[in-house]
Protein backbone atom coordinates (compact mmCIF):
# COMPACT_ATOMS: atom_id res chain seq x y z
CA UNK A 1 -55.04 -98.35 -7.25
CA UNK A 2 -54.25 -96.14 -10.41
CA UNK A 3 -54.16 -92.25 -10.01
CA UNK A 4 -57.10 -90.31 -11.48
CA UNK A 5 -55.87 -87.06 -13.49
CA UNK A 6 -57.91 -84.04 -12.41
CA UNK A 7 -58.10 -81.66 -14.75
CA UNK A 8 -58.10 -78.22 -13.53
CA UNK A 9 -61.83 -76.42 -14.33
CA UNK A 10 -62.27 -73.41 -16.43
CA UNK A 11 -64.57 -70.79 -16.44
CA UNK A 12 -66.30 -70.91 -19.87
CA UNK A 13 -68.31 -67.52 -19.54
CA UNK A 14 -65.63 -65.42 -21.36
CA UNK A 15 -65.20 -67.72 -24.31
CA UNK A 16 -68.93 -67.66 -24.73
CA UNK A 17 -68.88 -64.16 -25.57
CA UNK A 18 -65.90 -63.91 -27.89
CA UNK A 19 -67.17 -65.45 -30.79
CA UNK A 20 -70.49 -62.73 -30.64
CA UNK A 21 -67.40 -59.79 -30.87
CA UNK A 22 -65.77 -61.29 -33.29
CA UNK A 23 -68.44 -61.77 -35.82
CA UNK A 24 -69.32 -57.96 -34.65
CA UNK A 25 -66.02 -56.45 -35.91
CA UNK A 26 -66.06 -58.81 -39.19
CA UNK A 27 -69.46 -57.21 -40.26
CA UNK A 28 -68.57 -53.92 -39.57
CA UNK A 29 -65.31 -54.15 -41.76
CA UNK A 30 -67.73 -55.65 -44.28
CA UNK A 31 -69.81 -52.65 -43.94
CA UNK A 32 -66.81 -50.17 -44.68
CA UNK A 33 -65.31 -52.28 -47.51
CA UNK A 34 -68.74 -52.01 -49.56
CA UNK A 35 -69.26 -48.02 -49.20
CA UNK A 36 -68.32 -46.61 -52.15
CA UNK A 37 -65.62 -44.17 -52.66
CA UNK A 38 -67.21 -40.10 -52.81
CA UNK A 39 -65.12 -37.59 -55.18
CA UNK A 40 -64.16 -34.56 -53.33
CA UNK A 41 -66.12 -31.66 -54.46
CA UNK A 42 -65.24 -29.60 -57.49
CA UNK A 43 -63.07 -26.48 -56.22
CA UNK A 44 -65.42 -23.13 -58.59
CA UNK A 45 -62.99 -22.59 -61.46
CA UNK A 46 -61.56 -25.45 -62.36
CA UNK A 47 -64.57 -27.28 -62.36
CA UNK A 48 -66.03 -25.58 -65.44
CA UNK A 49 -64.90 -22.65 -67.31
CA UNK A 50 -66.11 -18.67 -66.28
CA UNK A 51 -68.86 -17.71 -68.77
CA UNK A 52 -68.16 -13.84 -69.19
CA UNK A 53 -71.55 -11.58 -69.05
CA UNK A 54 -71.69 -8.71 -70.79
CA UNK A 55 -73.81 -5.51 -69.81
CA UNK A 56 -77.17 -3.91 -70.54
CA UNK A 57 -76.26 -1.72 -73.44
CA UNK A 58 -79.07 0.62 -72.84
CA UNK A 59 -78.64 0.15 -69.08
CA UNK A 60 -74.67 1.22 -69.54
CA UNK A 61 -75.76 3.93 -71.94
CA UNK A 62 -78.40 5.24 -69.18
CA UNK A 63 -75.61 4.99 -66.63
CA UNK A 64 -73.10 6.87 -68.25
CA UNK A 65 -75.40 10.01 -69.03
CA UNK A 66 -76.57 10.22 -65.38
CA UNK A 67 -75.23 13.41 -63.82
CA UNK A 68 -75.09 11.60 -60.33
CA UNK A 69 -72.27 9.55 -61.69
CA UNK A 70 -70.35 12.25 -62.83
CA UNK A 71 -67.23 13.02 -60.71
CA UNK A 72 -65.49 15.96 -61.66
CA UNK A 73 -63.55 18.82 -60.46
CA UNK A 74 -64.20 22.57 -61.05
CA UNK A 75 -61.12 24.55 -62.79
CA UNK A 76 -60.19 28.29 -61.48
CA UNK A 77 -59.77 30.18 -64.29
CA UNK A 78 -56.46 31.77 -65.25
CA UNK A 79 -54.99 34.10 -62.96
CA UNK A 80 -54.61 37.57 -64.18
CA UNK A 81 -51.00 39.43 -64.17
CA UNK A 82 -51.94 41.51 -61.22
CA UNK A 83 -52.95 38.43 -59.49
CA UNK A 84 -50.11 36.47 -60.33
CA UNK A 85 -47.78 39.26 -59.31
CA UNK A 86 -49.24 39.15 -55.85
CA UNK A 87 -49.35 35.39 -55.54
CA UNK A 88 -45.73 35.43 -56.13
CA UNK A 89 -45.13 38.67 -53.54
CA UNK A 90 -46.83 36.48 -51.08
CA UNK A 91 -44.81 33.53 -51.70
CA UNK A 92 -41.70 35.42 -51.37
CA UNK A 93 -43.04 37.17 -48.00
CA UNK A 94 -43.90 33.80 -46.64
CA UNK A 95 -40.10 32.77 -47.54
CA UNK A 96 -38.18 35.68 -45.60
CA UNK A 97 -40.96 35.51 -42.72
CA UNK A 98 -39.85 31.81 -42.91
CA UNK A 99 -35.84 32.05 -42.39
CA UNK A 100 -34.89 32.70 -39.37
CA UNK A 101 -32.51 35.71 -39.91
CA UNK A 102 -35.76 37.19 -40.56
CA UNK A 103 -36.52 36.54 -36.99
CA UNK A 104 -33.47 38.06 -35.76
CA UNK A 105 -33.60 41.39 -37.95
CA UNK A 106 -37.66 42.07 -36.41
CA UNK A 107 -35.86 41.31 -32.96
CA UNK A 108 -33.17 44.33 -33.58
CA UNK A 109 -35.78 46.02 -35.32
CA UNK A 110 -38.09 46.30 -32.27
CA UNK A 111 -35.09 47.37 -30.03
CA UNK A 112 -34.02 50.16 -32.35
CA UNK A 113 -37.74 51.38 -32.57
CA UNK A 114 -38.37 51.04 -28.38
CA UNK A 115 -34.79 53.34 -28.23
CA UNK A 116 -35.54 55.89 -31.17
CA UNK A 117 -39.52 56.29 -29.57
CA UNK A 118 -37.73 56.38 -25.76
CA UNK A 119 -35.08 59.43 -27.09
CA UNK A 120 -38.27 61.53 -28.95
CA UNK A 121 -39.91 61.53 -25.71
CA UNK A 122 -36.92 62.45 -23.88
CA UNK A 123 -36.62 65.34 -26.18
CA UNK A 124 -40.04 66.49 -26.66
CA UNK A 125 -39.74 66.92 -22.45
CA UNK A 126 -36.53 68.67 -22.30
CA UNK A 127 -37.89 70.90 -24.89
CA UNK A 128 -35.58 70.80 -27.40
CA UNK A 129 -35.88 71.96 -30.83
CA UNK A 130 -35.73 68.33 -33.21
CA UNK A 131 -35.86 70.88 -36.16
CA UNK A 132 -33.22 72.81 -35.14
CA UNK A 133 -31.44 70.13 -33.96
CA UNK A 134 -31.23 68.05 -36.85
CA UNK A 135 -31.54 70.79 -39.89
CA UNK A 136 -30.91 74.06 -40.72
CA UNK A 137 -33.25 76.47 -38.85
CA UNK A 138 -34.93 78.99 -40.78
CA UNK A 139 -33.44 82.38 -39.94
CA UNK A 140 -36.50 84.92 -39.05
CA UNK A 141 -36.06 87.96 -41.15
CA UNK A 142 -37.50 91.11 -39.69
CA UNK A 143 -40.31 92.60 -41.53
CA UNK A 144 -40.56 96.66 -42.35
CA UNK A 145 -44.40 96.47 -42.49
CA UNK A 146 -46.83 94.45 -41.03
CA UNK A 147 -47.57 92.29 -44.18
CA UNK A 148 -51.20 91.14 -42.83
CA UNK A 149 -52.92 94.31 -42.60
CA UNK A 150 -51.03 95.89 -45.28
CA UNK A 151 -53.16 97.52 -48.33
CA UNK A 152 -52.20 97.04 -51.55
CA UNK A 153 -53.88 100.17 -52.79
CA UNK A 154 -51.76 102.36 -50.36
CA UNK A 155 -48.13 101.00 -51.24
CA UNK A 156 -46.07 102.74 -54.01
CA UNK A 157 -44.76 99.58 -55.29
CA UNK A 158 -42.06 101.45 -57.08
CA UNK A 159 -40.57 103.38 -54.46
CA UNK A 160 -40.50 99.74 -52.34
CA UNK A 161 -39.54 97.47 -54.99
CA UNK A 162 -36.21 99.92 -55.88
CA UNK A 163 -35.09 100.03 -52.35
CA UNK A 164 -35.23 96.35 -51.27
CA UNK A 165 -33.47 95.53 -54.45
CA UNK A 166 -31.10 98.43 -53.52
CA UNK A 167 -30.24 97.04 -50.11
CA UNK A 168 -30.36 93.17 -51.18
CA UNK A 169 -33.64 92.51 -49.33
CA UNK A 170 -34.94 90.42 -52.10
CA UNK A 171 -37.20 88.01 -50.43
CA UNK A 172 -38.84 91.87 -49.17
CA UNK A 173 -38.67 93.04 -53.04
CA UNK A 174 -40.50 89.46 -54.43
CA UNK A 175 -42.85 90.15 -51.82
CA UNK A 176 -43.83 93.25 -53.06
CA UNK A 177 -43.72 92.16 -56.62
CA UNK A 178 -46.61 89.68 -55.71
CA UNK A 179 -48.54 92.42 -53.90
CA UNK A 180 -48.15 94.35 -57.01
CA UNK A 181 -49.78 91.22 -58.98
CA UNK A 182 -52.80 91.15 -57.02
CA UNK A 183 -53.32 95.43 -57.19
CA UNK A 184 -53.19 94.96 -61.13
CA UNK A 185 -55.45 91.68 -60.71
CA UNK A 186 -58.01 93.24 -58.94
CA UNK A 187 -57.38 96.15 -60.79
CA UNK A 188 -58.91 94.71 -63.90
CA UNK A 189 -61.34 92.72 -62.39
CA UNK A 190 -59.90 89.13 -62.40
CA UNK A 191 -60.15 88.90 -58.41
CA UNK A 192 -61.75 90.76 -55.47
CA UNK A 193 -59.16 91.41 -53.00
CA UNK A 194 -59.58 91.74 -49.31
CA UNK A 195 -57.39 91.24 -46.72
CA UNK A 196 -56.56 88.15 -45.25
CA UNK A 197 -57.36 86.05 -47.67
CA UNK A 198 -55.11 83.39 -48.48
CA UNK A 199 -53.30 83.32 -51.96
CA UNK A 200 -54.90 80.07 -53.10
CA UNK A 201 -57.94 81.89 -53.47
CA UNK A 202 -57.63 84.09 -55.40
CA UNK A 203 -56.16 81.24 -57.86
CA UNK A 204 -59.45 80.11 -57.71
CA UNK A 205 -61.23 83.32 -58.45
CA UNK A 206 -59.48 83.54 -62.13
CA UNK A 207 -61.69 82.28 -64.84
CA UNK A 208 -59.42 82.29 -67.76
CA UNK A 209 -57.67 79.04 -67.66
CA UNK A 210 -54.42 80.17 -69.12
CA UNK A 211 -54.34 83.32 -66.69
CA UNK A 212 -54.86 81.04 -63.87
CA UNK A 213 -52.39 78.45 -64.28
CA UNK A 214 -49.84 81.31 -65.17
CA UNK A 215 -50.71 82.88 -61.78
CA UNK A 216 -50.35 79.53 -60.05
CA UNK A 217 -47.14 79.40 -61.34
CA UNK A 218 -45.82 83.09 -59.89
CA UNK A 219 -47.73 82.23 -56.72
CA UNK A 220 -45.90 79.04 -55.85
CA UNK A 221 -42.74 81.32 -56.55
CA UNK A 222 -44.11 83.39 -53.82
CA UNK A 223 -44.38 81.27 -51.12
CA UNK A 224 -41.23 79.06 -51.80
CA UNK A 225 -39.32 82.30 -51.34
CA UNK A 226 -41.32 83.96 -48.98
CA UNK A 227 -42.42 81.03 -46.69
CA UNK A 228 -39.54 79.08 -47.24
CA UNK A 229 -36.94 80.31 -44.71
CA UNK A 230 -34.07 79.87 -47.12
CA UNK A 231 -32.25 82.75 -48.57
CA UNK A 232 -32.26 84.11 -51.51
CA UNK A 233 -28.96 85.61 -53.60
CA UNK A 234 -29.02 88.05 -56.57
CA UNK A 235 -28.91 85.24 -59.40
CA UNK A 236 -32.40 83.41 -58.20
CA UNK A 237 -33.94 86.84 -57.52
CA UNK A 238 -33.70 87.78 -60.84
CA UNK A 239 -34.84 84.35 -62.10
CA UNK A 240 -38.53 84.75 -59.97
CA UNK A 241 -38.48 88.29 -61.17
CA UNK A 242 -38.56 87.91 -64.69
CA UNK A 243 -41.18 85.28 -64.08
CA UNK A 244 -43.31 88.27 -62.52
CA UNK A 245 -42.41 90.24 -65.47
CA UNK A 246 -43.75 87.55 -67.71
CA UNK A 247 -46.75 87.08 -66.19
CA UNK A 248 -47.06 91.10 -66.12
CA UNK A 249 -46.97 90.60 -69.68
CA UNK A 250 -49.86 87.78 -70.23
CA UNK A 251 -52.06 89.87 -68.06
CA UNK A 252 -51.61 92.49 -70.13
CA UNK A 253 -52.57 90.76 -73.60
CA UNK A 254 -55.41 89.44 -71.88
CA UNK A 255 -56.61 92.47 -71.34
């Protein structure tokens, strides 16, 4: 008896559904082959050329005359000399306050002062004379007459004014020669004398310009000699006197 091929079965299911996919994928490359192509979109400036817009004029002109829109910066005026001089005094201050051997000079500076104020002290509490000490003390010259309470219209200026020059006293004979100035002032009626009263007063008490500045003069020789402390030799003695003399002579003329 002949052998009967048996062909193996096969499951049909999955070929029935290929043909539906393939026709699926053929339209949809169908679909994407008849879209047509977009440009890209123009890139501003290259597209088209810029169309350049000019202002307003009467809006610009409006603009421009508007104080609010006006920026600008207020000038000093010039320096004067005096100005500029300290300006530049202050510059140069800043300068030496700025270097620092200024720095070490204030530092010395402030040491020295601290010893200098520390030795005054010192001094002043020991007593000690600073005038003496550092200059040449005044020597005190021993009056004849009490030159305070003295009256001028009870001296013989004469008599006096020989003998002190006789015995070299001359700070004693210009003080009588001044004395002698103020009897013949008050005398003719230029001052009022009274005792006690101090020289520059009577300076005061002339009316005649000329008189009084001559009297000034003779009564600044006065007290340089007489309240001085220095001494006096023959060749300035005779210098004050003849300015005595001369004013011996104005007061006469005026007169």
């Amino acid at each position: 008896m002949p052998r009967q091929l048996i062909l193996p079965k096969t499951n049909s299911k999955p070929v029935r559904f290929l043909f539906p996919l393939l026709f699926f994928l053929l339209g949809c490359s169908c679909v994407g082959w008849a879209v047509p192509e977009t440009a890209p979109p123009a890139v501003p400036g290259h597209a088209q050329p810029l169309k350049l817009r000019m202002p307003d004029p009467a809006k610009l002109k409006a603009l421009q005359e508007d104080k609010a829109f006006h920026y600008q910066q207020d000038l000093k005026p010039d320096l004067s000399a005096w100005e500029r001089f300290w300006q530049r005094v202050g510059r140069y201050l800043n300068n030496v306050t700025a270097a620092r051997s200024f720095n070490v000079f204030w530092k010395y500076f402030l040491y020295a002062f601290a010893l200098g104020v520390t030795v005054f002290v010192v001094l002043k509490l020991l007593q000690v004379d600073l005038v003496g000490l550092f200059g040449r003390k005044a020597v005190p010259v021993a009056l004849a007459y009490d030159t305070y309470r003295e009256n001028i219209h009870e001296i013989d200026f004469a008599a006096l004014i020989e003998e002190a020059e006789a015995q070299g006293d001359y700070r004693r004979a210009i003080r009588l020669h001044y004395l002698q100035t103020l009897k013949r002032l008050t005398d003719q009626g230029f001052i009022h004398w009274k005792p006690g009263k101090t020289n520059r007063s009577y300076v005061t008490e002339i009316r005649d310009h000329a008189l009084r500045q001559s009297f000034a003069h003779v009564t600044g020789l006065f007290e340089y000699v007489w309240y001085g402390g220095s001494a006096l030799d023959e060749a300035h003695f005779q210098t004050v006197r003849a300015s005595f003399l001369t004013f011996t002579h104005t007061l006469r003329a005026t007169a």
